[in-house]
N, C-alpha and C. Protein backbone atom coordinates (compact mmCIF):
# COMPACT_ATOMS: atom_id res chain seq x y z
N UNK A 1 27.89 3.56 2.74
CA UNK A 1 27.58 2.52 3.70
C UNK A 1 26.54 1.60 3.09
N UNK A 2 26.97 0.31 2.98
CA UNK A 2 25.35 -1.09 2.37
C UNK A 2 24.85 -1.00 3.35
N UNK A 3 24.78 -1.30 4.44
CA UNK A 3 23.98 -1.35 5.99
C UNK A 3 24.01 -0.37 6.96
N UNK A 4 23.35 -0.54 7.80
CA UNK A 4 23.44 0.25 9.05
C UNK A 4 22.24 0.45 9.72
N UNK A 5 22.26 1.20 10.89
CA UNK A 5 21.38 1.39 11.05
C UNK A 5 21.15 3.08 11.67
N UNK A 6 19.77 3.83 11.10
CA UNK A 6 19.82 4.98 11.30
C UNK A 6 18.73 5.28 12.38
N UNK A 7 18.65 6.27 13.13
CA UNK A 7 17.83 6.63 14.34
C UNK A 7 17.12 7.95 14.34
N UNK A 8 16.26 8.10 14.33
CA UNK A 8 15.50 9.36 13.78
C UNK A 8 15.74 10.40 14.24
N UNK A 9 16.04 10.30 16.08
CA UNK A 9 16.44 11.41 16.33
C UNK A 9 17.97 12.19 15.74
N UNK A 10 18.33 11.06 15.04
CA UNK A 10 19.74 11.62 14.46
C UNK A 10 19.65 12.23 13.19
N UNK A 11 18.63 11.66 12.60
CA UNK A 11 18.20 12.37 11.06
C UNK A 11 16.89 13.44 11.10
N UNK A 12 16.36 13.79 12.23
CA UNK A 12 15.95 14.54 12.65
C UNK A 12 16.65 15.94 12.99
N UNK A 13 17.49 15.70 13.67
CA UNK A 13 18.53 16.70 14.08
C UNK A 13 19.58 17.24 12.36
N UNK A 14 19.48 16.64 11.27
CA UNK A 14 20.10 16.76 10.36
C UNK A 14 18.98 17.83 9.85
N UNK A 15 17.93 17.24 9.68
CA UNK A 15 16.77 18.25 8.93
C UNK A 15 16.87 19.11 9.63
N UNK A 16 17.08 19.60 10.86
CA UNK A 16 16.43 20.98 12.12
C UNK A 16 17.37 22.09 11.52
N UNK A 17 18.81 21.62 10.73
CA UNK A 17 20.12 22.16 10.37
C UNK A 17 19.32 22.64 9.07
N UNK A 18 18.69 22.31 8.38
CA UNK A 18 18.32 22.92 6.74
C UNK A 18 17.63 23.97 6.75
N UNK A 19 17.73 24.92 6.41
CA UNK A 19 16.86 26.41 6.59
C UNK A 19 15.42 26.13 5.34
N UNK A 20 14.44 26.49 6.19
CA UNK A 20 13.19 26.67 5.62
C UNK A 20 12.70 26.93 4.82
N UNK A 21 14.09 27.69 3.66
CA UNK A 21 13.61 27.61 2.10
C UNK A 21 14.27 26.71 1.47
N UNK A 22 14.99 25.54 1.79
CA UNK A 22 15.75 24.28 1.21
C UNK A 22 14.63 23.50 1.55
N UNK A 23 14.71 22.25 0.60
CA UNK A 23 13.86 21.12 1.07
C UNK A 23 13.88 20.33 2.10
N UNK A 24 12.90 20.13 2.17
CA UNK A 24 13.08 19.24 3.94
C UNK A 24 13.28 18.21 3.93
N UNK A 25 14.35 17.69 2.97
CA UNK A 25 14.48 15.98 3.14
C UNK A 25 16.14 16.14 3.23
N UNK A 26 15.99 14.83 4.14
CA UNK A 26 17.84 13.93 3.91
C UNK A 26 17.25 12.83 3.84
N UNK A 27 18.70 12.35 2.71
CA UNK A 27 18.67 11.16 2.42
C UNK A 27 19.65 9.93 3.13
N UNK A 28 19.38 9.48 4.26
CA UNK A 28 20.94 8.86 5.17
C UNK A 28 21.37 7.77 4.10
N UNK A 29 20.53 6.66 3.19
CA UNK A 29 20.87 5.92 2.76
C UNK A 29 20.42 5.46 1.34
N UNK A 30 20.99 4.90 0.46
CA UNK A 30 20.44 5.25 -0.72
C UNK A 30 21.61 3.30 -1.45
N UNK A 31 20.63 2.10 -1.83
CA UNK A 31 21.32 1.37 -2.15
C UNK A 31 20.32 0.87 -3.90
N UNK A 32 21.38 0.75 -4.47
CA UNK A 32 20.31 0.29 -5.91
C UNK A 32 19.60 1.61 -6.01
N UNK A 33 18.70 1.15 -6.74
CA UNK A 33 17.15 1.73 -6.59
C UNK A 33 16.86 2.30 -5.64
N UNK A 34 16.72 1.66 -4.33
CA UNK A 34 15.81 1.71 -3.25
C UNK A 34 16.56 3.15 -2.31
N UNK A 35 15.96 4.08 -1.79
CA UNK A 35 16.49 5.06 -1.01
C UNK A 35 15.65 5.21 0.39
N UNK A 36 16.36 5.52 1.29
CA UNK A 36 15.75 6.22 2.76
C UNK A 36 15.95 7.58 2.50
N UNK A 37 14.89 8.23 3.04
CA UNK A 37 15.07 9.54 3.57
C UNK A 37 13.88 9.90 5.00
N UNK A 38 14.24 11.04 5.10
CA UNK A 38 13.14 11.59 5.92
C UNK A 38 12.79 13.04 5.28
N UNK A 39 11.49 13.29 5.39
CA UNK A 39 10.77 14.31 5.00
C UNK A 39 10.01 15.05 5.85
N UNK A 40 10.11 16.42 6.22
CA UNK A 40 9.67 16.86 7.24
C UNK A 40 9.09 18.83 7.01
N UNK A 41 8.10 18.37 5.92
CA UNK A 41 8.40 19.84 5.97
C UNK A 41 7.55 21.06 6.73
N UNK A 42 7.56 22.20 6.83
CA UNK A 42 7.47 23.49 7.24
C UNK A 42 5.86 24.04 7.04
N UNK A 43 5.07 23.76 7.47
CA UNK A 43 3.73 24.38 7.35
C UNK A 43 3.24 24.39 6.27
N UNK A 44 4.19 23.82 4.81
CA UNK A 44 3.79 23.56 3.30
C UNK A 44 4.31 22.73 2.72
N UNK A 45 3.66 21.46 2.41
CA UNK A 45 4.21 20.44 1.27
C UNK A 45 4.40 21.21 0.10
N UNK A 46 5.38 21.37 -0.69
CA UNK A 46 5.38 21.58 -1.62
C UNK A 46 5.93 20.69 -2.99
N UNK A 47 5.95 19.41 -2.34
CA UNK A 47 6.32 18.43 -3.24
C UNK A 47 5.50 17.89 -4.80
N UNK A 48 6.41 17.21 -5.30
CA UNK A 48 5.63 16.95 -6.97
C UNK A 48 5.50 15.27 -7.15
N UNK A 49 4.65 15.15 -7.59
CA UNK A 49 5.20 13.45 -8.00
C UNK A 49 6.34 13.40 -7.90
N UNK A 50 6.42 11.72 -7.89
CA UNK A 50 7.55 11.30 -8.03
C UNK A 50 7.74 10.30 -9.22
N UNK A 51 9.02 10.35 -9.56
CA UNK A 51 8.98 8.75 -10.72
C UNK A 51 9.83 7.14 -10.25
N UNK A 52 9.21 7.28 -9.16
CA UNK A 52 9.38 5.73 -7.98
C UNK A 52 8.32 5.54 -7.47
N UNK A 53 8.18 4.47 -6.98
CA UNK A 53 7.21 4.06 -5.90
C UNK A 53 7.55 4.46 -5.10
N UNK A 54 6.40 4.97 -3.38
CA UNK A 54 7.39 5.10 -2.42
C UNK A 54 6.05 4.88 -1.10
N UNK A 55 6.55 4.44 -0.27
CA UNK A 55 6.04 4.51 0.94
C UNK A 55 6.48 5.78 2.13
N UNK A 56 5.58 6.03 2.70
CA UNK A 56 5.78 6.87 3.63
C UNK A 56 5.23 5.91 4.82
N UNK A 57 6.09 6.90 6.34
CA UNK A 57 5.87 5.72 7.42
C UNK A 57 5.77 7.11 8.43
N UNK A 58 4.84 7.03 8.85
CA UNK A 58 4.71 8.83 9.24
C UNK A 58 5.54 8.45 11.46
N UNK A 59 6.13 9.12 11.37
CA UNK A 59 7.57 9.42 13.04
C UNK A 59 6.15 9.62 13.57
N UNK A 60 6.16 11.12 13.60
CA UNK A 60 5.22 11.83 14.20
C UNK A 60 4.01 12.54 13.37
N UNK A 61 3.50 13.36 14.53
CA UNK A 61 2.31 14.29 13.40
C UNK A 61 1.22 13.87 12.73
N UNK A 62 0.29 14.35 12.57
CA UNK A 62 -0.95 13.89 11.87
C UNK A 62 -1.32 15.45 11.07
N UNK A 63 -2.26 14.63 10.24
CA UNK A 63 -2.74 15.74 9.69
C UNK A 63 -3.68 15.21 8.45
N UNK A 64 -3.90 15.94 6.99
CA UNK A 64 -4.70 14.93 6.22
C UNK A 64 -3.26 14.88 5.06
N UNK A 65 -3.57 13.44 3.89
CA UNK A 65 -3.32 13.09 3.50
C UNK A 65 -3.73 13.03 1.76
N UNK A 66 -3.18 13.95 0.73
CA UNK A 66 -4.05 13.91 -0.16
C UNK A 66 -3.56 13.21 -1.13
N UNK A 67 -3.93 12.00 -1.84
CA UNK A 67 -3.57 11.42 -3.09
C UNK A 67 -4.31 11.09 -3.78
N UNK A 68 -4.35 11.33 -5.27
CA UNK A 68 -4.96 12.15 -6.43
C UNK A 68 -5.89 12.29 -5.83
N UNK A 69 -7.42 12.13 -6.29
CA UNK A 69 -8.92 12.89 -6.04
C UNK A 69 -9.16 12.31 -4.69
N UNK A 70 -8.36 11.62 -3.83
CA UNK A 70 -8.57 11.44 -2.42
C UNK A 70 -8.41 11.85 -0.88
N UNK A 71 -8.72 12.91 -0.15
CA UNK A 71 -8.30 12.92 1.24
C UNK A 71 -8.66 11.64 2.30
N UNK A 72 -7.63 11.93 3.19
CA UNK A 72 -7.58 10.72 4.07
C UNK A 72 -6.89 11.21 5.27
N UNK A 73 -7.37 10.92 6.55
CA UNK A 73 -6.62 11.71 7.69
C UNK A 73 -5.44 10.89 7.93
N UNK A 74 -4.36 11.13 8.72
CA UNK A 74 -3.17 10.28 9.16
C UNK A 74 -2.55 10.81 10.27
N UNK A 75 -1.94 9.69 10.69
CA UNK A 75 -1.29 9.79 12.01
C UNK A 75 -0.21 9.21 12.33
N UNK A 76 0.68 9.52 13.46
CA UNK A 76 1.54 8.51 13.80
C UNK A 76 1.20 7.19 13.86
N UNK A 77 2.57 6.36 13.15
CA UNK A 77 2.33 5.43 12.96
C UNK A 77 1.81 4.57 11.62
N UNK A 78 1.04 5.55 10.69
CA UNK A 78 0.61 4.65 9.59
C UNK A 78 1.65 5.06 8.78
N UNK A 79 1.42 3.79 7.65
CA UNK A 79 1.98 3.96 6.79
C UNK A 79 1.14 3.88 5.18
N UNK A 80 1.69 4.86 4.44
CA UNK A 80 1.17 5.37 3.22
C UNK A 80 1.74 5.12 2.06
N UNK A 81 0.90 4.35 0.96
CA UNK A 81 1.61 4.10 0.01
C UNK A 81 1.10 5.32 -1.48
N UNK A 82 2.27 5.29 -2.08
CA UNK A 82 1.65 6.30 -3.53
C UNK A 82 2.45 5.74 -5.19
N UNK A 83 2.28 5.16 -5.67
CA UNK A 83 2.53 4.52 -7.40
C UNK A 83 3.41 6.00 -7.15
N UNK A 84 4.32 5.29 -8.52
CA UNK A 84 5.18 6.65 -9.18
C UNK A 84 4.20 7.75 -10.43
N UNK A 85 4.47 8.73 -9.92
CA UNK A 85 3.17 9.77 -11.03
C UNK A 85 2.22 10.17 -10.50
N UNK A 86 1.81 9.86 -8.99
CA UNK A 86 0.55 10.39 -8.26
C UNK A 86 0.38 11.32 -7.75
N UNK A 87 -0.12 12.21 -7.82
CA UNK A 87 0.16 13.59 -7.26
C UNK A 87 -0.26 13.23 -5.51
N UNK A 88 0.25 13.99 -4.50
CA UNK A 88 0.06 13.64 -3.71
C UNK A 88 0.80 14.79 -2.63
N UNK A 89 0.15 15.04 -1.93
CA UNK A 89 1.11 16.42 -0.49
C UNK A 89 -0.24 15.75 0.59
N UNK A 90 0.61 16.39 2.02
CA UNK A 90 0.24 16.88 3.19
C UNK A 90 -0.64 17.90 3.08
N UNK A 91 -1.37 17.94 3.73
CA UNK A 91 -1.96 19.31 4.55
C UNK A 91 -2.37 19.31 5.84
N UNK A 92 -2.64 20.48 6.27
CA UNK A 92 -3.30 20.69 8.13
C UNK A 92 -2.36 20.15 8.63
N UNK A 93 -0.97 19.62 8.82
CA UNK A 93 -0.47 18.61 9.61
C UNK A 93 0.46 19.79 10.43
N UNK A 94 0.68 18.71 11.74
CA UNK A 94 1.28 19.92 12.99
C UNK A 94 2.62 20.03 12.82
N UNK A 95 2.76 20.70 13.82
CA UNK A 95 4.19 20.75 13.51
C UNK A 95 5.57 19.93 13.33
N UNK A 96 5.03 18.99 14.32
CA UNK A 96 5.80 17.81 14.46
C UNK A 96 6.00 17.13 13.71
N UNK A 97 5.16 17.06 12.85
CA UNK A 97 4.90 16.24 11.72
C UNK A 97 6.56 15.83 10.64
N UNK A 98 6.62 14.24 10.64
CA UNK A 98 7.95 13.88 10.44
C UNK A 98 7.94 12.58 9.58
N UNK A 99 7.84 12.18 8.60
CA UNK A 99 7.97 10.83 7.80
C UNK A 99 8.90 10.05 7.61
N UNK A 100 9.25 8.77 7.70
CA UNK A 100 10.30 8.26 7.07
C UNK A 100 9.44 8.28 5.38
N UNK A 101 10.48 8.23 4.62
CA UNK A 101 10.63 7.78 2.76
C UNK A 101 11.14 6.53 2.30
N UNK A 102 10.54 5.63 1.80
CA UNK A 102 11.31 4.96 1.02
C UNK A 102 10.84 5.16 -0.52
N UNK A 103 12.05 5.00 -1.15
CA UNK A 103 11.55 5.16 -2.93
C UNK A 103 12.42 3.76 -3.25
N UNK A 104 11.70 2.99 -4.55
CA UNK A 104 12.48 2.11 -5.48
C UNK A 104 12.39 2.03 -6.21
N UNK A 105 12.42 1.03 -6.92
CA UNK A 105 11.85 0.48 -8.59
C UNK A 105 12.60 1.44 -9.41
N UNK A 106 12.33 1.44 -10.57
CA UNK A 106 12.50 1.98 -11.94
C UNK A 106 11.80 3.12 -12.07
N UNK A 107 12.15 4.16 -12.67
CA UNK A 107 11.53 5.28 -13.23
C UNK A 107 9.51 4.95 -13.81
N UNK A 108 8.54 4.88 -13.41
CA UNK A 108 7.54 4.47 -13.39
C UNK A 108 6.76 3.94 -12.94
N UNK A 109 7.82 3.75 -11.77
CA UNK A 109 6.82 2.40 -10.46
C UNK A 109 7.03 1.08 -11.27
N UNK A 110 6.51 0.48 -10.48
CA UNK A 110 6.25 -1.23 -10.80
C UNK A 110 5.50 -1.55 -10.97
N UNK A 111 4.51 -1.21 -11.43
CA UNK A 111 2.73 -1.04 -11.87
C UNK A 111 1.90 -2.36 -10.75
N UNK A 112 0.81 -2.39 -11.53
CA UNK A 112 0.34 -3.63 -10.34
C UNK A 112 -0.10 -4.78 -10.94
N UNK A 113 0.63 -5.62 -10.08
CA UNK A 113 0.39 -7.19 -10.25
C UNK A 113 -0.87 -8.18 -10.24
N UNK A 114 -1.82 -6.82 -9.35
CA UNK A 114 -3.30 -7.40 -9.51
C UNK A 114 -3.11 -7.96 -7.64
């Protein structure tokens, strides 16, 4: 599909289907480069860098936010950015806790323009 449009409670209900030792992401859409997913995981980030840029756009849930030598609290509603290569996970966050993903660019991020 190039377009569409997706609804969380529907890609929500896709993740609830993945058992707790699979990763907690689907991906509904994926064009070029650029991908959607949602990420939602289980009482443990266990994620690694990535080699994209990506924003996170947090559904629900709060909790803190760690990227490289930084914590930062978060909540519904914000949105979080991280370069490709940054180490970066969740912690403390509740249960609810639910992100949209976007990733793009090239293998390295798109560095910065200043």
């Amino acid at each position: 599909m190039k377009s569409g449009r997706w609804h969380a409670d529907d890609v929500l209900n896709q993740l609830s289907l993945i058992s707790q030792e699979d990763e907690p992401y689907v991906e509904p859409f994926r064009h070029g480069t650029m991908s959607l997913g949602m990420y939602a995981p289980y009482r443990h980030d266990p994620q690694e860098p990535h080699d994209q840029d990506e924003l996170y756009f947090v559904l629900s849930g709060s909790g803190v936010f760690v990227h490289g030598d930084e914590k930062s609290d978060f909540k519904t509603g914000d949105a979080l950015f991280v370069a490709a290569g940054v180490e970066h996970r969740f912690e403390d966050f509740t249960d609810d806790f639910a992100v949209w993903v976007v990733f793009w660019g090239t293998k390295g991020g798109e560095g910065d323009d200043g």
